[in-house]
C-alpha atoms as a PDB file:
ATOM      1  CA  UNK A   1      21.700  33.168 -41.269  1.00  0.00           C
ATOM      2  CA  UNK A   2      18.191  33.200 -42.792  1.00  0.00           C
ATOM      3  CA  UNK A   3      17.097  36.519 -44.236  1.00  0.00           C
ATOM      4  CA  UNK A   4      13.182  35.455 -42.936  1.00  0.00           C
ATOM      5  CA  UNK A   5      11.667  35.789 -39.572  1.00  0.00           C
ATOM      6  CA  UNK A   6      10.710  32.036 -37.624  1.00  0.00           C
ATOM      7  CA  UNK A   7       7.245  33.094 -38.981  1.00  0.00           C
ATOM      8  CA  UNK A   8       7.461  34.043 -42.301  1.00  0.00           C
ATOM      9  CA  UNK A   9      10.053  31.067 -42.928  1.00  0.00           C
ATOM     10  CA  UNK A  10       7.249  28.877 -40.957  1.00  0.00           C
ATOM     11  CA  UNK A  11       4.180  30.211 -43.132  1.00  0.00           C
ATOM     12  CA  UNK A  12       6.717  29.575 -46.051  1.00  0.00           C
ATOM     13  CA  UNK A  13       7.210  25.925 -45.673  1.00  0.00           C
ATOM     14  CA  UNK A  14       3.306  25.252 -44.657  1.00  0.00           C
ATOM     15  CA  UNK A  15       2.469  26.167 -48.142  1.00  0.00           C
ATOM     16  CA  UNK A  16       4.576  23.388 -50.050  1.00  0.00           C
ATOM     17  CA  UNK A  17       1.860  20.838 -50.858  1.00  0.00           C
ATOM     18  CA  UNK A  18       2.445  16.964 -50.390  1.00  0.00           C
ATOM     19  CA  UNK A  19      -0.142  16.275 -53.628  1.00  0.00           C
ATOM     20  CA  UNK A  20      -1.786  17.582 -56.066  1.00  0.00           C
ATOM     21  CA  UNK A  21       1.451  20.073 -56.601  1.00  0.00           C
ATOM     22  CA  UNK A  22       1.738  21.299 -60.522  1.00  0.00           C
ATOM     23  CA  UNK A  23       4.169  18.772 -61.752  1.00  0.00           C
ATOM     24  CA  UNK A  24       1.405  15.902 -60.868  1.00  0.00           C
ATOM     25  CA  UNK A  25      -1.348  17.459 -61.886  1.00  0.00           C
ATOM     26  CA  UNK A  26       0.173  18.472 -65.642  1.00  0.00           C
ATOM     27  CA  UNK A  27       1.407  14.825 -65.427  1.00  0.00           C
ATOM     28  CA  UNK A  28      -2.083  13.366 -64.663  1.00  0.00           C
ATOM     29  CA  UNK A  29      -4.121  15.423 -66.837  1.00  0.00           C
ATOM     30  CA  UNK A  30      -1.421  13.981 -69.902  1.00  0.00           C
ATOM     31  CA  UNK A  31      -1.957  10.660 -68.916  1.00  0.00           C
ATOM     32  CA  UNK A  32      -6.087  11.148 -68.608  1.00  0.00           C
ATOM     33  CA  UNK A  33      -5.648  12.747 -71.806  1.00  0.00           C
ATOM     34  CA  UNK A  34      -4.372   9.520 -72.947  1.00  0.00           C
ATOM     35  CA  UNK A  35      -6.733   7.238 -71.862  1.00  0.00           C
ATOM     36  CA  UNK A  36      -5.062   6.085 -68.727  1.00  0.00           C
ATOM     37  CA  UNK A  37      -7.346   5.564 -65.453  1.00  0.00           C
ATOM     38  CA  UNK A  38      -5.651   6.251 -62.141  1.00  0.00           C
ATOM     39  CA  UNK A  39      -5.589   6.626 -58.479  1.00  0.00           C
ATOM     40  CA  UNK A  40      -3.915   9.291 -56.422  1.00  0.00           C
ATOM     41  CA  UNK A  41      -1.549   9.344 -53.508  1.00  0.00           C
ATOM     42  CA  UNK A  42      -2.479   5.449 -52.565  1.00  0.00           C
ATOM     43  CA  UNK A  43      -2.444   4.975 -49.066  1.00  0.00           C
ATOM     44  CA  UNK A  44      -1.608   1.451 -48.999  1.00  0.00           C
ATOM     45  CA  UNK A  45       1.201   1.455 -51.278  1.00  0.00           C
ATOM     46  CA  UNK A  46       4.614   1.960 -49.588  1.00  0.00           C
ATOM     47  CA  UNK A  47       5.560   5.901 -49.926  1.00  0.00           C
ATOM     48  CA  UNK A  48       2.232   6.930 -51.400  1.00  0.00           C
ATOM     49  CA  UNK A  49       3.061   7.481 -54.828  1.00  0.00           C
ATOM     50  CA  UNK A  50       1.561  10.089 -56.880  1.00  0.00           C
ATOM     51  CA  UNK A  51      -0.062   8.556 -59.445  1.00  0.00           C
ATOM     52  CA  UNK A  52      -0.718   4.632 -59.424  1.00  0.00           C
ATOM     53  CA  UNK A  53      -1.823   2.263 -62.428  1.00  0.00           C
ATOM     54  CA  UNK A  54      -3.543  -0.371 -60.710  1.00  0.00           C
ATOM     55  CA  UNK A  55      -4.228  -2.002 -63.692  1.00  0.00           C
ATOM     56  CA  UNK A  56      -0.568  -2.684 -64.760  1.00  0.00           C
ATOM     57  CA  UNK A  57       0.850  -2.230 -61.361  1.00  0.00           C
ATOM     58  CA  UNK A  58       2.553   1.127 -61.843  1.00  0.00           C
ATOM     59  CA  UNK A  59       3.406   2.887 -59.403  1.00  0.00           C
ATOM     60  CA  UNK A  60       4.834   6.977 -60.327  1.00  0.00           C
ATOM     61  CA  UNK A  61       6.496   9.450 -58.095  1.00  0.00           C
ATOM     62  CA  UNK A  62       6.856  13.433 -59.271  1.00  0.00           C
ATOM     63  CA  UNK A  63      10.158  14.556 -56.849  1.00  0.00           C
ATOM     64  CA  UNK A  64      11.157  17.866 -56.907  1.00  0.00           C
ATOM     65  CA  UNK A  65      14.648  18.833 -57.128  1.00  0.00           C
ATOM     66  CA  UNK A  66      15.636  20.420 -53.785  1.00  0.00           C
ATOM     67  CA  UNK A  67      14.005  17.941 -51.549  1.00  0.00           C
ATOM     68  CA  UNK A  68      14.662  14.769 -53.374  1.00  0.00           C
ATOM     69  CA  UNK A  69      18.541  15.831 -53.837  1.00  0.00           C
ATOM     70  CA  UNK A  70      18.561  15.884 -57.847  1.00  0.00           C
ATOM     71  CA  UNK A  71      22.324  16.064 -58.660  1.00  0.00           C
ATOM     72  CA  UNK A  72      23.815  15.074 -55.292  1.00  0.00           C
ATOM     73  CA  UNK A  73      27.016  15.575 -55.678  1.00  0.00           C
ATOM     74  CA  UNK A  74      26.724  18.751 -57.266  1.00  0.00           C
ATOM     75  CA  UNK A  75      23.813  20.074 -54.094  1.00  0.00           C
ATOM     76  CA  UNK A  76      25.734  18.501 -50.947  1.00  0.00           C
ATOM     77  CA  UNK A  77      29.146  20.867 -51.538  1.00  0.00           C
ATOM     78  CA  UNK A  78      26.744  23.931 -52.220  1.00  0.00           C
ATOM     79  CA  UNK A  79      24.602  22.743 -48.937  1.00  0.00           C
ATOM     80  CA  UNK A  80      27.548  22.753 -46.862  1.00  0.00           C
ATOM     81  CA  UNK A  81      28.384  26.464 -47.656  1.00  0.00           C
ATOM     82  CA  UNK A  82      24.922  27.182 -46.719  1.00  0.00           C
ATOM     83  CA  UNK A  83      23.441  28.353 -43.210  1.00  0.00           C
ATOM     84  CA  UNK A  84      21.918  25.409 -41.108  1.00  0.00           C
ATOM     85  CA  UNK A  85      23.373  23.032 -43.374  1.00  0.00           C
ATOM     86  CA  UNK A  86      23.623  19.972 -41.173  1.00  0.00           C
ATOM     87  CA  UNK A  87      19.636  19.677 -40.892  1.00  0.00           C
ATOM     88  CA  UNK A  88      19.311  20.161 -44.750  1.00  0.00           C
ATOM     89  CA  UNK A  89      22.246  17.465 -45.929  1.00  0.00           C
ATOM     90  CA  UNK A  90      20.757  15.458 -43.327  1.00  0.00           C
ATOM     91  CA  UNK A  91      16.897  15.996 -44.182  1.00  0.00           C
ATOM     92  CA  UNK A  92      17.958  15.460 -48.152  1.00  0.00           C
ATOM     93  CA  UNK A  93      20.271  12.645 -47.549  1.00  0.00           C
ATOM     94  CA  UNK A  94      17.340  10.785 -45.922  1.00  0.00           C
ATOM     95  CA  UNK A  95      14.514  11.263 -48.498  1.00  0.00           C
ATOM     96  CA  UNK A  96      16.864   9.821 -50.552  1.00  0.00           C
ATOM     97  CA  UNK A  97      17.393   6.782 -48.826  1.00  0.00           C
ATOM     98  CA  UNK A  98      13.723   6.619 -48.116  1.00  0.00           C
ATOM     99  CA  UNK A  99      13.296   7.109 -51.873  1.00  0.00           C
ATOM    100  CA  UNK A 100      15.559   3.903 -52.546  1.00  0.00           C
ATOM    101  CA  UNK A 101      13.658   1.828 -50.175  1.00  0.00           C
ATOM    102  CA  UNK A 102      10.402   2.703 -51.427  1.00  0.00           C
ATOM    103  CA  UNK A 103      11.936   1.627 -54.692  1.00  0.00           C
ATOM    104  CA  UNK A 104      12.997  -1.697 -53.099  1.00  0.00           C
ATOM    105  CA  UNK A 105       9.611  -2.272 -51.539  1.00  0.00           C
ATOM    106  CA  UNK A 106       7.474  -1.764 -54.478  1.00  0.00           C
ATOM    107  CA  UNK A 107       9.520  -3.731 -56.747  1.00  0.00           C
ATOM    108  CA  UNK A 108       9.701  -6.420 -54.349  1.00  0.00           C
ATOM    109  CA  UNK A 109       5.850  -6.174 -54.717  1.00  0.00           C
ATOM    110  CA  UNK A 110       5.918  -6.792 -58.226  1.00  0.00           C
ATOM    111  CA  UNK A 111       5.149  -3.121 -59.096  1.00  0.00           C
ATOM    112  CA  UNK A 112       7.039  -0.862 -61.923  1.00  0.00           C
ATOM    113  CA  UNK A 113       8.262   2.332 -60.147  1.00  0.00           C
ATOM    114  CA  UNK A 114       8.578   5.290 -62.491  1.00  0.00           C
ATOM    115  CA  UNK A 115      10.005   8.293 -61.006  1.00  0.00           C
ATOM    116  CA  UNK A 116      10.014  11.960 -62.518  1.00  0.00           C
ATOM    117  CA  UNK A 117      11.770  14.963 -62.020  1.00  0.00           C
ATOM    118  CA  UNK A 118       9.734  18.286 -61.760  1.00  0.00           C
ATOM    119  CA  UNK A 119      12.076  19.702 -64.107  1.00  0.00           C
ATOM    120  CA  UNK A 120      11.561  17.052 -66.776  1.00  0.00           C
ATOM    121  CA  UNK A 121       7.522  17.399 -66.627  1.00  0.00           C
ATOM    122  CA  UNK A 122       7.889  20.826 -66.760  1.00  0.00           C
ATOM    123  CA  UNK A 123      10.240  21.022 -69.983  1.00  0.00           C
ATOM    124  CA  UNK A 124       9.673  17.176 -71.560  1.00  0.00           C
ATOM    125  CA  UNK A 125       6.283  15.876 -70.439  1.00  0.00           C
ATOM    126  CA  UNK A 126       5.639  14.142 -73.785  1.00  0.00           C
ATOM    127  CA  UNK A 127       8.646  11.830 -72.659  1.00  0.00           C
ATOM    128  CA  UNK A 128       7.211  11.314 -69.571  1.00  0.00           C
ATOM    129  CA  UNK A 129       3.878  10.167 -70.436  1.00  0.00           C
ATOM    130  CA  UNK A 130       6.224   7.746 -73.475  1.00  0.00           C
ATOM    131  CA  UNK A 131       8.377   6.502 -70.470  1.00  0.00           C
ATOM    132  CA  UNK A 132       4.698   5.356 -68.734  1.00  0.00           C
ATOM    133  CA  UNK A 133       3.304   3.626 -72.075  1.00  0.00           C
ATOM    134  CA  UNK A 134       6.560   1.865 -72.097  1.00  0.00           C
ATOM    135  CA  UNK A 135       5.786   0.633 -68.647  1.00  0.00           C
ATOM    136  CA  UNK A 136       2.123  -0.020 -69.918  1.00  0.00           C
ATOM    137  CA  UNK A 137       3.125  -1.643 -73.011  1.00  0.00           C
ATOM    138  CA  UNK A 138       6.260  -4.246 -71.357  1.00  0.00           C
ATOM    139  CA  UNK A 139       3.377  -5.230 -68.781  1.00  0.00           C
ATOM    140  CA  UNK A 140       1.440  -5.637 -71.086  1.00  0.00           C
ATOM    141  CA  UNK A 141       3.748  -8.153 -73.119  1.00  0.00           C
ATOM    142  CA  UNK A 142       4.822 -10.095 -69.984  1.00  0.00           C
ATOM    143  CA  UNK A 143       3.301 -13.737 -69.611  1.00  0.00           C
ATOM    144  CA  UNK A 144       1.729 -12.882 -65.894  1.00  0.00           C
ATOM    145  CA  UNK A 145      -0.563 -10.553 -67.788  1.00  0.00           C
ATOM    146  CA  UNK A 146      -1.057 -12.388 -71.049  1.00  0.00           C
ATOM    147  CA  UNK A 147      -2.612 -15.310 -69.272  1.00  0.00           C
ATOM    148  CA  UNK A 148      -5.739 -13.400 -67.776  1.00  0.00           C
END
């Protein structure tokens, strides 16, 4: 049983932003802080990333934990103990399949798909913004790119 009313729990889940949440914006100001150019929350890239390098064809997603089912196996038993738990291993279940054919799409595109966890820009955003100049740098080195 939830411990909230319908309307606080509805007021509640109308304030988790879609962008410009504090994992992408510490992330972006890193990379600006770095030299790298952007766009935000592309529309016509499959699943919208975050943060896209047009340039090198980049394309980064920051997932949060809950929602993007960090640590399945270890979430879906304590899910199942929880109330309305069908709807949540459900809900999770499918952004992760959504997540995979995102993925799938992109890289079909010929884009590099770079996916954080909240927890790891919180706690190791130098390795994050590595992980990208990694992606920059083996674009960077491939023949496609060389022969511009």
């Amino acid at each position: 049983m939830d411990v909230l009313t319908k309307e606080q729990r509805r007021k509640n889940m109308q304030h988790i932003r879609a962008k410009d949440t504090k994992i992408e914006v510490r992330l972006r100001k890193a990379l600006w802080k770095k030299g790298f150019r952007y766009r935000k929350n592309c529309r016509n890239l499959p699943g919208r990333p975050d943060i896209v390098l047009t340039k090198y064809k980049i394309a980064i997603f920051c997932d949060g934990e809950f929602f993007h089912g960090k640590d399945w196996e270890v979430l879906k038993p304590k899910l199942e103990k929880s109330s309305n738990s069908e709807f949540w291993i459900h809900k999770i279940g499918r952004n992760r399949e959504r997540d995979e054919e995102v993925n799938k799409r992109l890289q079909f595109e010929g884009w590099t798909v770079l996916r954080f966890w909240g927890e790891d820009i919180r706690r190791h955003l130098d390795e994050c913004v590595r992980a990208v100049e990694e992606a920059v740098f083996d674009y960077m080195m491939n023949d496609d790119y060389r022969e511009q």
